[in-house]
N, C-alpha and C. Protein backbone atom coordinates (compact mmCIF):
# COMPACT_ATOMS: atom_id res chain seq x y z
N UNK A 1 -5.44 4.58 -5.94
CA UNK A 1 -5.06 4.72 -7.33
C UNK A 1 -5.79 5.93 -7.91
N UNK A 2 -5.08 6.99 -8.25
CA UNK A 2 -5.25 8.06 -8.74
C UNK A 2 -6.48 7.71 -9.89
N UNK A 3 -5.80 7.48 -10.87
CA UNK A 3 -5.89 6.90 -12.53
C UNK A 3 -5.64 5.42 -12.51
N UNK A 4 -6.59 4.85 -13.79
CA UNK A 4 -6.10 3.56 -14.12
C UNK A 4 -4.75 3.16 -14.35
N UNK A 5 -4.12 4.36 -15.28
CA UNK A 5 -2.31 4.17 -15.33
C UNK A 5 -1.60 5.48 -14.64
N UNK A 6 -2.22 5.56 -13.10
CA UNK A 6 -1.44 6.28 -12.25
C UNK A 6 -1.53 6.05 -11.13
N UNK A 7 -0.70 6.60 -9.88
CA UNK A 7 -0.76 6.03 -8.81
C UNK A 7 -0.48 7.47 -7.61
N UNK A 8 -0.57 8.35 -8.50
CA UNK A 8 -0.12 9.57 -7.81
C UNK A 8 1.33 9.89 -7.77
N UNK A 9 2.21 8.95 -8.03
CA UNK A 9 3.54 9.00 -8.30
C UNK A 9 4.05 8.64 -9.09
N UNK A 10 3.75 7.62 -9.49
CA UNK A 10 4.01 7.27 -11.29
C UNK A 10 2.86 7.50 -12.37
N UNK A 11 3.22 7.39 -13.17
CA UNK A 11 2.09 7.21 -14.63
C UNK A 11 2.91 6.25 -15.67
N UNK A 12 2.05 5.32 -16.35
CA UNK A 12 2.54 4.59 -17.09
C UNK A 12 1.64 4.91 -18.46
N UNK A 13 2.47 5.60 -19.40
CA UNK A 13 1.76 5.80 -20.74
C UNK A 13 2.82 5.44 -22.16
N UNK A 14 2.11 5.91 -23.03
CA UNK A 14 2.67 4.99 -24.38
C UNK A 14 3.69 5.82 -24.76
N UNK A 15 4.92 5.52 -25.16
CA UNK A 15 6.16 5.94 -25.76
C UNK A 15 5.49 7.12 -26.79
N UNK A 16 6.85 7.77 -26.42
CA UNK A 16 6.86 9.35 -27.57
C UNK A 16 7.53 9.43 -28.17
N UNK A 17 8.25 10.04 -29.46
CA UNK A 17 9.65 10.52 -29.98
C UNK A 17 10.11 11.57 -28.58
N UNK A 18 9.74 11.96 -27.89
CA UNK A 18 10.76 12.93 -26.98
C UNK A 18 11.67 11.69 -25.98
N UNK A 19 11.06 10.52 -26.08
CA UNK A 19 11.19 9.30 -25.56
C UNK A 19 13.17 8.47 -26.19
N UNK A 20 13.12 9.50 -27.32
CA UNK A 20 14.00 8.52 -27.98
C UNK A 20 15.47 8.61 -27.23
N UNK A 21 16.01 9.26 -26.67
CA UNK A 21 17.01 9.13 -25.82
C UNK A 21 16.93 8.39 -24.96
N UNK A 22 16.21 8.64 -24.11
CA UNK A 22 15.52 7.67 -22.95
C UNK A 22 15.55 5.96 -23.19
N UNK A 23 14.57 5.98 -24.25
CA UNK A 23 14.78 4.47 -24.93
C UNK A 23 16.00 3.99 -25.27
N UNK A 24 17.06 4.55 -26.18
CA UNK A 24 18.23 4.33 -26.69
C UNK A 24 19.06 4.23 -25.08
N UNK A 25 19.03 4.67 -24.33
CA UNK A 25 19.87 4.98 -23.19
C UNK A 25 19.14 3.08 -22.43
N UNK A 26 17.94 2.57 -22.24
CA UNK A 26 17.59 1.48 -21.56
C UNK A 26 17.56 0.39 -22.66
N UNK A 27 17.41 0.55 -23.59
CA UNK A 27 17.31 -0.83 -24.57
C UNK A 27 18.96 -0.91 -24.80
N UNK A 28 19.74 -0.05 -24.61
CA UNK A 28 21.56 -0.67 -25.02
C UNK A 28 22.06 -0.90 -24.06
N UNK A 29 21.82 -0.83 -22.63
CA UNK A 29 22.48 -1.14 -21.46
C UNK A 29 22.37 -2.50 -21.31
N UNK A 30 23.82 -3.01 -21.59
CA UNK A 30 23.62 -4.01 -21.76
C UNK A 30 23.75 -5.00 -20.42
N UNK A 31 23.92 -4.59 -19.51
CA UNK A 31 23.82 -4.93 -17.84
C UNK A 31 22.45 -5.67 -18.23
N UNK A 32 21.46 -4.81 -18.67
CA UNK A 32 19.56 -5.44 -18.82
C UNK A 32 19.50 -6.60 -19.81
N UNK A 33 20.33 -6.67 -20.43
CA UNK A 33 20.19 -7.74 -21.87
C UNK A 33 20.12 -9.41 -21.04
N UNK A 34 20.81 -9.65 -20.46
CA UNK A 34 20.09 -11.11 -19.97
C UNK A 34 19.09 -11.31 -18.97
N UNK A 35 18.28 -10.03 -18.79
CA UNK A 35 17.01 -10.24 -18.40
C UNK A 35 15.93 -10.13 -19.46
N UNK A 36 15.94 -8.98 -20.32
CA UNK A 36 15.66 -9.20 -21.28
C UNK A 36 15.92 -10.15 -22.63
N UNK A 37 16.83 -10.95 -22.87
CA UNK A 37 17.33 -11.94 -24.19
C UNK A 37 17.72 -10.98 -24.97
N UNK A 38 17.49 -9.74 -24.86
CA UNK A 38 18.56 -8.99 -26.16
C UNK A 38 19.72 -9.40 -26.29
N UNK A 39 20.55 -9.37 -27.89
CA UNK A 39 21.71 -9.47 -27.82
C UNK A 39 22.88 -8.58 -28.71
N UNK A 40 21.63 -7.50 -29.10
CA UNK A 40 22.32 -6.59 -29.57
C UNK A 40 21.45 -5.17 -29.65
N UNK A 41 22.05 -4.42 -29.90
CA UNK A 41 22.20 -2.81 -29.90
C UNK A 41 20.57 -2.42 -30.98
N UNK A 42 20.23 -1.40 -30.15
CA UNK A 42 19.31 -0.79 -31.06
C UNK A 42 19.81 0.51 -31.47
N UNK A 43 19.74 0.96 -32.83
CA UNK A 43 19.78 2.78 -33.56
C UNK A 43 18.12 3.48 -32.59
N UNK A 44 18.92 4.48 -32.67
CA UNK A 44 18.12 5.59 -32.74
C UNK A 44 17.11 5.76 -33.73
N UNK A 45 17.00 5.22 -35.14
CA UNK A 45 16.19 5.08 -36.22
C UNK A 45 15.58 4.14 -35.94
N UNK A 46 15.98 2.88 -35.38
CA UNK A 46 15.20 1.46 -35.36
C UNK A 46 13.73 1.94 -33.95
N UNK A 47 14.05 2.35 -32.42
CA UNK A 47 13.52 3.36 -31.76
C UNK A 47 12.49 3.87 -32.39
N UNK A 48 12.63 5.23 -33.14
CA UNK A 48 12.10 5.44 -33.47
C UNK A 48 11.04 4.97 -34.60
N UNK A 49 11.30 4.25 -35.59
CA UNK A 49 10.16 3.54 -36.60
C UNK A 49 9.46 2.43 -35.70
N UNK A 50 9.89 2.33 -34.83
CA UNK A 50 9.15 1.38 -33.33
C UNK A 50 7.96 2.48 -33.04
N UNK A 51 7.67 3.49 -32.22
CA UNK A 51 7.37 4.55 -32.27
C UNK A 51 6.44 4.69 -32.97
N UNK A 52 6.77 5.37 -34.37
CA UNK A 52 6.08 5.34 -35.34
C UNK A 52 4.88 4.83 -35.90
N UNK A 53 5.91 3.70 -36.25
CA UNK A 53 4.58 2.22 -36.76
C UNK A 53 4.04 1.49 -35.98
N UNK A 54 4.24 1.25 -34.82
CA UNK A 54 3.33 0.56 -34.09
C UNK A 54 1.75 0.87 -33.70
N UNK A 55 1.22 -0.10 -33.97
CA UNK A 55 -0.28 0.12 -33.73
C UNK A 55 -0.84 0.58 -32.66
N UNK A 56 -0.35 0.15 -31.71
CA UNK A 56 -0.43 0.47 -30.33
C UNK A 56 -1.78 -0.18 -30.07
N UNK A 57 -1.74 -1.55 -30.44
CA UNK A 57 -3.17 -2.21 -30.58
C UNK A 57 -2.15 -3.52 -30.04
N UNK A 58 -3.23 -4.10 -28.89
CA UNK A 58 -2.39 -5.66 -28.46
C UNK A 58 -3.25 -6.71 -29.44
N UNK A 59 -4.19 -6.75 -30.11
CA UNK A 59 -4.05 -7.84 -30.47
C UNK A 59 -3.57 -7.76 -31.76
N UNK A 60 -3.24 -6.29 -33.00
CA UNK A 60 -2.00 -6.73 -33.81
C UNK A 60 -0.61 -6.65 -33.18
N UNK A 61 0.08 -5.95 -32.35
CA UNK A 61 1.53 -5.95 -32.16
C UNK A 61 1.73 -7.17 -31.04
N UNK A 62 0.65 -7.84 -30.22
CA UNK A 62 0.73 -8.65 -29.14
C UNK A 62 1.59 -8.37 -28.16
N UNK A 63 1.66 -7.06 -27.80
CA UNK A 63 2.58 -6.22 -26.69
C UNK A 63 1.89 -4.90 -26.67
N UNK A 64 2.26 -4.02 -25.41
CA UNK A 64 1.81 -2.92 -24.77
C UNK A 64 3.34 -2.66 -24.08
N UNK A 65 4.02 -1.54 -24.74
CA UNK A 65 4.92 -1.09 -24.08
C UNK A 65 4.57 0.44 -23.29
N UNK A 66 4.99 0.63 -21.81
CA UNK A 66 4.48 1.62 -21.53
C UNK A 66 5.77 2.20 -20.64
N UNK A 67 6.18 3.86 -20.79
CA UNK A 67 7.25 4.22 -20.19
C UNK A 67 6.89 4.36 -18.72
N UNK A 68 7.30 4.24 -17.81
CA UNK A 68 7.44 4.77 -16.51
C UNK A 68 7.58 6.06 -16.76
N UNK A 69 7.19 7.06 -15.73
CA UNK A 69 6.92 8.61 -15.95
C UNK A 69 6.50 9.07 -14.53
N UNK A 70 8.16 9.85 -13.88
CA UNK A 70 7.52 10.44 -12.54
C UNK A 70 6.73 11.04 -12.89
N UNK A 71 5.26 11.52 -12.13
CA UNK A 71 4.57 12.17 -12.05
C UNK A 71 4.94 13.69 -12.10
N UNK A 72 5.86 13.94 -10.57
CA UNK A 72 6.16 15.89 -10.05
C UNK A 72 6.87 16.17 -11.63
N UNK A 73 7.95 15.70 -12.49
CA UNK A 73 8.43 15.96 -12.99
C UNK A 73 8.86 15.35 -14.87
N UNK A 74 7.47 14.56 -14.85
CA UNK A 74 7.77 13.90 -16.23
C UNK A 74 8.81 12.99 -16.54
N UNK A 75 10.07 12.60 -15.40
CA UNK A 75 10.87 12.06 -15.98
C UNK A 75 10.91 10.63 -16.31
N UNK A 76 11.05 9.74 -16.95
CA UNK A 76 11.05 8.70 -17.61
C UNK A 76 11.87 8.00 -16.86
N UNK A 77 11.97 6.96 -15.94
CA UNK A 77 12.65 6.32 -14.99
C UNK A 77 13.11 4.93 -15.71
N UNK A 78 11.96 4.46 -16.26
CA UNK A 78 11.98 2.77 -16.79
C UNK A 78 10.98 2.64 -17.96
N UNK A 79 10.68 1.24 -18.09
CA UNK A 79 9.84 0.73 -19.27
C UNK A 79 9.04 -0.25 -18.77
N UNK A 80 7.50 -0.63 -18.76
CA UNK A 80 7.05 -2.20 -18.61
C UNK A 80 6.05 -2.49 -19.38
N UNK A 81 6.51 -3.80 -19.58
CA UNK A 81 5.79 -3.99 -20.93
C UNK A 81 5.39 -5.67 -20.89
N UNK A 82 3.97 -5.89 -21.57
CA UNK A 82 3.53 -6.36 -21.81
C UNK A 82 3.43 -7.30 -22.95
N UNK A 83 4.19 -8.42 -22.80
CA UNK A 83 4.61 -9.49 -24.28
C UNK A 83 3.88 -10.79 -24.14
N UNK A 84 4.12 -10.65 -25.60
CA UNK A 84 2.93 -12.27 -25.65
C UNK A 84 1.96 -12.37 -24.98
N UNK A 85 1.40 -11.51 -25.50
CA UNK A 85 -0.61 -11.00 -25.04
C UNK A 85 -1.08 -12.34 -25.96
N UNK A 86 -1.85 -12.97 -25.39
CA UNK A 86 -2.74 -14.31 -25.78
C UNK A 86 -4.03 -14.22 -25.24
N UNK A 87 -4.77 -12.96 -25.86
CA UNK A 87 -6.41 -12.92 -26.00
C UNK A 87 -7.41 -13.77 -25.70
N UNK A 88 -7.17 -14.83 -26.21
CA UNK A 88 -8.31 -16.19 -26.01
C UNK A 88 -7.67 -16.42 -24.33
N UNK A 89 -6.37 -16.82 -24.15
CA UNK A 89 -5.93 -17.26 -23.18
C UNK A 89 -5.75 -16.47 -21.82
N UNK A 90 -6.18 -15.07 -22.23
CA UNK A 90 -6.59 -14.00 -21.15
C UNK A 90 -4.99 -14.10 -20.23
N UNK A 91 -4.01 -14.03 -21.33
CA UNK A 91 -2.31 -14.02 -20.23
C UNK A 91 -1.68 -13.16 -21.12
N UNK A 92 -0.65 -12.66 -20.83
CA UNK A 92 0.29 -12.26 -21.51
C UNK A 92 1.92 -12.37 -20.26
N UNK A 93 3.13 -11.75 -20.53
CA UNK A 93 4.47 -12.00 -20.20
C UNK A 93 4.52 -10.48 -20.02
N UNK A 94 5.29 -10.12 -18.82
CA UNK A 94 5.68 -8.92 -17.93
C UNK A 94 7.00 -8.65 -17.78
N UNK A 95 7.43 -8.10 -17.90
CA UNK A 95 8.77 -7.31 -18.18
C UNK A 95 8.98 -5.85 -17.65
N UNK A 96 10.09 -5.84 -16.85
CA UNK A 96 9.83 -4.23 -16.00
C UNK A 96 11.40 -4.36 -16.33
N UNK A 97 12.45 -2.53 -16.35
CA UNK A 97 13.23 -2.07 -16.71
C UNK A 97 13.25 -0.49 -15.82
N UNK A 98 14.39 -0.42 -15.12
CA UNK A 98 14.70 1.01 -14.53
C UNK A 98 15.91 0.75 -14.92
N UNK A 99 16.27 2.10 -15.34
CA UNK A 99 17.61 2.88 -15.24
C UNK A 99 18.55 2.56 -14.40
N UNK A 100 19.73 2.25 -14.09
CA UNK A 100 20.23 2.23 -12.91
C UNK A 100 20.19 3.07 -12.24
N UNK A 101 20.22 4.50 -12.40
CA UNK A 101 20.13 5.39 -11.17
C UNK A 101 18.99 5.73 -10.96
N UNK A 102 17.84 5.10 -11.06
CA UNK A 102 16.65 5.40 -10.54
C UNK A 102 15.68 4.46 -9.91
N UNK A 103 16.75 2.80 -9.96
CA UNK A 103 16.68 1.82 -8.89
C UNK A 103 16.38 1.68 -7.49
N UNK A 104 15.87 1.11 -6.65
CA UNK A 104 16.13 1.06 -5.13
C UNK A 104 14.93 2.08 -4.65
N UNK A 105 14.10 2.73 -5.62
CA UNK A 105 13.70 3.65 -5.30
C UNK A 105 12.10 3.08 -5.24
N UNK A 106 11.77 1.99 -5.41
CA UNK A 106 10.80 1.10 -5.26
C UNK A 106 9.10 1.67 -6.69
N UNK A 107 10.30 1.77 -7.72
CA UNK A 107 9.58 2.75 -8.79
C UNK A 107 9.06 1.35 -9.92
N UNK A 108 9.99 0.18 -9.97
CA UNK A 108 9.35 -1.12 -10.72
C UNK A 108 8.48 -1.82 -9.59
N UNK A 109 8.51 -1.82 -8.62
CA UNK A 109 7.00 -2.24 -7.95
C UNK A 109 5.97 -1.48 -7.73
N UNK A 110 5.96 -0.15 -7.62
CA UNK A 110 4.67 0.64 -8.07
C UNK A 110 4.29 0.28 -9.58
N UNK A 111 4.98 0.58 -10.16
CA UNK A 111 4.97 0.20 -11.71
C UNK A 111 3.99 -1.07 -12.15
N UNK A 112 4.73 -2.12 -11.65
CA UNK A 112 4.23 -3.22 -11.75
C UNK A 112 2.66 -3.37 -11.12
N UNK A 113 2.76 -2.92 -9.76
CA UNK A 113 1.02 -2.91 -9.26
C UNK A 113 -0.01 -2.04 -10.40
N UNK A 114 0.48 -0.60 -10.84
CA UNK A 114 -0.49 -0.14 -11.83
C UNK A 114 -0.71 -0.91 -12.57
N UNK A 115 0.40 -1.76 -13.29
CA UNK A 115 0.54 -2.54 -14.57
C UNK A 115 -0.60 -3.28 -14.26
N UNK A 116 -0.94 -3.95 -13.35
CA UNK A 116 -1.77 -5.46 -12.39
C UNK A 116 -3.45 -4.57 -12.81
N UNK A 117 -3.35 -3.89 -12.16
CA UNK A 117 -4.39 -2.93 -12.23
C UNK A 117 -4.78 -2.92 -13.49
N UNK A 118 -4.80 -2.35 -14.45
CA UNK A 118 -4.91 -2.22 -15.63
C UNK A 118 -5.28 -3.14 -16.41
N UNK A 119 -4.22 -4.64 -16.42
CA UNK A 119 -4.42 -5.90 -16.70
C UNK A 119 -6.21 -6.60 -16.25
N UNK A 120 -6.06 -6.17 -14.66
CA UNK A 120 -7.39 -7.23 -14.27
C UNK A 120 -8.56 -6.25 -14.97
N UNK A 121 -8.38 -4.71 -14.65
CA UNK A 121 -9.98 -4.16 -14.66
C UNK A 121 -10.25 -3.55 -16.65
N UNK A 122 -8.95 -3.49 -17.10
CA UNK A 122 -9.19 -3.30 -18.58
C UNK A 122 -9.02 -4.27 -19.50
N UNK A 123 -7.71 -5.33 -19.35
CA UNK A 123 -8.01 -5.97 -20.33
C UNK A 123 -8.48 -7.58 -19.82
N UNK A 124 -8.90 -7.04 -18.79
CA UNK A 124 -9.39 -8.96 -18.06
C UNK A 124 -8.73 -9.90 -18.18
N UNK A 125 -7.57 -9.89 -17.93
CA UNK A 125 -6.40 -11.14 -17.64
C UNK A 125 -6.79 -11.69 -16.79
N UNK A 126 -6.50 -13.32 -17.02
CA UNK A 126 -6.41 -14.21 -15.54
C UNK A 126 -5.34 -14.04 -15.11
N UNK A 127 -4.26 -14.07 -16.02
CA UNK A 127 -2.59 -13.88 -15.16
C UNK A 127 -1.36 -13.55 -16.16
N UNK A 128 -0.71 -13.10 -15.29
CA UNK A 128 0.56 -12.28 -15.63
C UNK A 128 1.80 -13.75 -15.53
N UNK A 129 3.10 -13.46 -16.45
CA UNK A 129 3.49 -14.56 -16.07
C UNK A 129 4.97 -13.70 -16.36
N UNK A 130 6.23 -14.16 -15.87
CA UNK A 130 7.30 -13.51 -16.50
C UNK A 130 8.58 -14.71 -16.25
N UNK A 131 9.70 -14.48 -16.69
CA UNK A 131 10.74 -15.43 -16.38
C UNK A 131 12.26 -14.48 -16.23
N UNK A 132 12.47 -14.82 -14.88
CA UNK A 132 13.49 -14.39 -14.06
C UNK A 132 14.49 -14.81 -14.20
N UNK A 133 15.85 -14.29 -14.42
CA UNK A 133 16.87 -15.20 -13.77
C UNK A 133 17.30 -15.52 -12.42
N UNK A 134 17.56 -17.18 -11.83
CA UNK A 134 17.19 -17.24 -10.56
C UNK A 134 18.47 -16.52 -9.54
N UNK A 135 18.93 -15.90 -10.39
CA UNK A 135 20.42 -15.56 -9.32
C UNK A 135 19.88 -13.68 -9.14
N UNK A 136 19.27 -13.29 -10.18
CA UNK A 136 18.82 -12.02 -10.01
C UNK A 136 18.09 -11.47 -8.81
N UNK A 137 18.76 -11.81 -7.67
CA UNK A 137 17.61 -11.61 -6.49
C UNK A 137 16.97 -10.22 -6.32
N UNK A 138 16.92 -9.39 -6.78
CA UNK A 138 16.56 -7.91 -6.93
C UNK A 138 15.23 -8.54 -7.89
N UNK A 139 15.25 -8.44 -8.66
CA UNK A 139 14.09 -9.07 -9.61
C UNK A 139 12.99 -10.35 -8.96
N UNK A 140 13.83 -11.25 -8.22
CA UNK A 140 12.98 -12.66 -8.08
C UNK A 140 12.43 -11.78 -6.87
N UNK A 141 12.67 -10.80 -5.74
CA UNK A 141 11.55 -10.77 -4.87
C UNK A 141 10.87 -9.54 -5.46
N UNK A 142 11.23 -8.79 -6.73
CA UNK A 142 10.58 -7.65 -6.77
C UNK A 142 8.67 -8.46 -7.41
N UNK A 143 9.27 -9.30 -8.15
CA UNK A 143 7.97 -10.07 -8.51
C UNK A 143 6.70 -10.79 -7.64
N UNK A 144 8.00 -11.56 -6.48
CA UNK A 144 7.60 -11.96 -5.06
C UNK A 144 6.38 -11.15 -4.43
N UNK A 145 7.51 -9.96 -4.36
CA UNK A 145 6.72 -8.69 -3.37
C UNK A 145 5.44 -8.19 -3.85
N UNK A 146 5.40 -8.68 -5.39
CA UNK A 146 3.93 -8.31 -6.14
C UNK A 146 2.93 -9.12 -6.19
N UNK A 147 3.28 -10.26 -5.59
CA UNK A 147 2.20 -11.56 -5.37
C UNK A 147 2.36 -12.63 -6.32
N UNK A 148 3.50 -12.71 -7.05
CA UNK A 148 3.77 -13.65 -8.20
C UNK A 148 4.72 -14.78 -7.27
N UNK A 149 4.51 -16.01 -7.83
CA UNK A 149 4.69 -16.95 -7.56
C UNK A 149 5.50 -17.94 -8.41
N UNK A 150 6.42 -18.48 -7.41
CA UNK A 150 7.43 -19.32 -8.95
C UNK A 150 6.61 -20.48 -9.20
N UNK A 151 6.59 -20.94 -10.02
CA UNK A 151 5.49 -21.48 -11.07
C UNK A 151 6.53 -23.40 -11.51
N UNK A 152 8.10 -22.90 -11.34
CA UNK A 152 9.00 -24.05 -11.70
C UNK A 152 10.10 -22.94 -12.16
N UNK A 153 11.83 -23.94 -12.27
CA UNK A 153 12.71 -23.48 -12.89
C UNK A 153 13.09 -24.29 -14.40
N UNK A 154 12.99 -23.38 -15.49
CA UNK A 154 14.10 -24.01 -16.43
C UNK A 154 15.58 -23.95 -16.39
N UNK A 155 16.11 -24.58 -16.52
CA UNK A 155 17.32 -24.46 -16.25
C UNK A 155 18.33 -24.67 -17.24
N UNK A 156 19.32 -23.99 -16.89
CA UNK A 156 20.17 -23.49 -18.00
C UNK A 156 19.71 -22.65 -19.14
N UNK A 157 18.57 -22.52 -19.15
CA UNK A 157 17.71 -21.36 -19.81
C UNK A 157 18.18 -20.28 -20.42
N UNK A 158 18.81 -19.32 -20.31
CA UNK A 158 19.76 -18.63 -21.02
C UNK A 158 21.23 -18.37 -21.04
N UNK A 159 21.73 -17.64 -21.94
CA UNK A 159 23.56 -18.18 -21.79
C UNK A 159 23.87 -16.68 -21.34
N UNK A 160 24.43 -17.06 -20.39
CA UNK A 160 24.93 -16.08 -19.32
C UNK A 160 26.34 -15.59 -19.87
N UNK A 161 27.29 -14.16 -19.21
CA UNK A 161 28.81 -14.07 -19.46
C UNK A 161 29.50 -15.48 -19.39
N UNK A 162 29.20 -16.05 -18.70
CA UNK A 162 30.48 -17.04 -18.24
C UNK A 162 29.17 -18.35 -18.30
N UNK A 163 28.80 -18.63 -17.77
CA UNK A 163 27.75 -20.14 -17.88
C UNK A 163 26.21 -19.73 -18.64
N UNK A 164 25.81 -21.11 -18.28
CA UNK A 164 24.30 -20.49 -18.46
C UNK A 164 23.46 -20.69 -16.81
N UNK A 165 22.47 -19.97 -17.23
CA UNK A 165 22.03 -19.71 -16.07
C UNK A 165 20.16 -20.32 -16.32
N UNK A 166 19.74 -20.63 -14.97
CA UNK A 166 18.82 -21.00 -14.88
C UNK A 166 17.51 -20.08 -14.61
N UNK A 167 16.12 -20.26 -14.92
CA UNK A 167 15.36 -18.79 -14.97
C UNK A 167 14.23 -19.65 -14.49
N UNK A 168 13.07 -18.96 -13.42
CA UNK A 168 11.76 -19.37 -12.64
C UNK A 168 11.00 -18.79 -13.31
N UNK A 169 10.15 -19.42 -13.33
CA UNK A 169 9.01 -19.23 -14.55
C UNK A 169 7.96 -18.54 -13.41
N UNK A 170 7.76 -17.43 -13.04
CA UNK A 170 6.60 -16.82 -12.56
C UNK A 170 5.34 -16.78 -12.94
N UNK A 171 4.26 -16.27 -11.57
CA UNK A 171 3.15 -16.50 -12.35
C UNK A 171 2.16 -15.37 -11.36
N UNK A 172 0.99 -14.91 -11.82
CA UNK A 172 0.22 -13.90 -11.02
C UNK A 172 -1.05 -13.96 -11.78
N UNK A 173 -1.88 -14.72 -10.36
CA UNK A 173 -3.56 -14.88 -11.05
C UNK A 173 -4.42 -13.81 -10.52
N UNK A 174 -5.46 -13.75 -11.00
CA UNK A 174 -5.95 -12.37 -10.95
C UNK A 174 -7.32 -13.10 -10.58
N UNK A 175 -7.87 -12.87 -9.09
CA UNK A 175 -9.15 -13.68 -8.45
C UNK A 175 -10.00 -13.23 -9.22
N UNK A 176 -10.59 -14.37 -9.89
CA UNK A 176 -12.24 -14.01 -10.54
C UNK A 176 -12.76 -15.63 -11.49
N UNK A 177 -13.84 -15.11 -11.38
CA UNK A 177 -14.35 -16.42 -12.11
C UNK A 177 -14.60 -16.07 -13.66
N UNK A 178 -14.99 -17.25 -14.34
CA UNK A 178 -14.70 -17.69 -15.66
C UNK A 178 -16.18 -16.66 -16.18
């Protein structure tokens, strides 16, 4: 590991306004929306006053959003981010996002290991936790492959195109004592 938020091939740092295409282009694809629960469209203005006003402090916004960023070339591949940060409870909820054409390229599991990194040695998490949908098999082993563990399924958990679908509650502890 290069850097705390690098790896020699990625870097994971905090959103920019040069960001705002980029963002507008992964928060409306709506292919991502039932992994994420979005269910509608973000402006380019909304983006940006995101941007803006955010503290960029987890224990007022209780999230850490951070862009993916090839290294050789600056480009902005994805997003992972950090929700429902619970301080006392040393956890927060993990969320990773690539582009479609910059998939397959094994850029949300580097991602995710910096993310891990960061979590245990800066903000001292016991564990990472996220919720999958269980048919998403691209996702359920990308988490797998990171050492996360299904934890249980809720089921019927979110409403899918056509049914609802059931989601595994993941989980990733971080060895250390109290």
């Amino acid at each position: 590991m290069n850097g705390m938020l690098s790896d020699g091939l990625l870097r994971l740092r905090a959103p920019e306004l040069k960001d705002l295409d980029f963002l507008y282009c992964l928060e409306n694809n709506q292919e991502m929306w039932l992994a994420s629960a979005n269910i509608q469209p973000y402006s380019r203005y909304q983006l940006e006053q995101y941007i803006r006003e955010s503290v960029h402090d987890m224990f007022t916004d209780r999230q850490i959003r951070f862009v993916i960023e090839r290294e050789s070339d600056a480009t902005a591949v994805g997003c992972i981010d950090l929700t429902d940060i619970d301080p006392y409870n040393a956890r927060a909820e993990v969320g990773v996002g690539v582009l479609p054409n910059f998939r397959e390229f094994g850029y949300a599991g580097r991602a995710l290991e910096i993310l891990k990194c960061y979590c245990e040695n800066v903000l001292h998490l016991n564990q990472l936790f996220c919720f999958v949908n269980t048919e998403n098999l691209a996702s359920v082993n990308l988490f797998i492959n990171s050492g996360f563990a299904k934890s249980g399924v809720l089921r019927e958990w979110v409403r899918g195109p056509e049914s609802w679908c059931d989601v595994a509650l993941m989980q990733f502890f971080f060895k250390k004592n109290m």
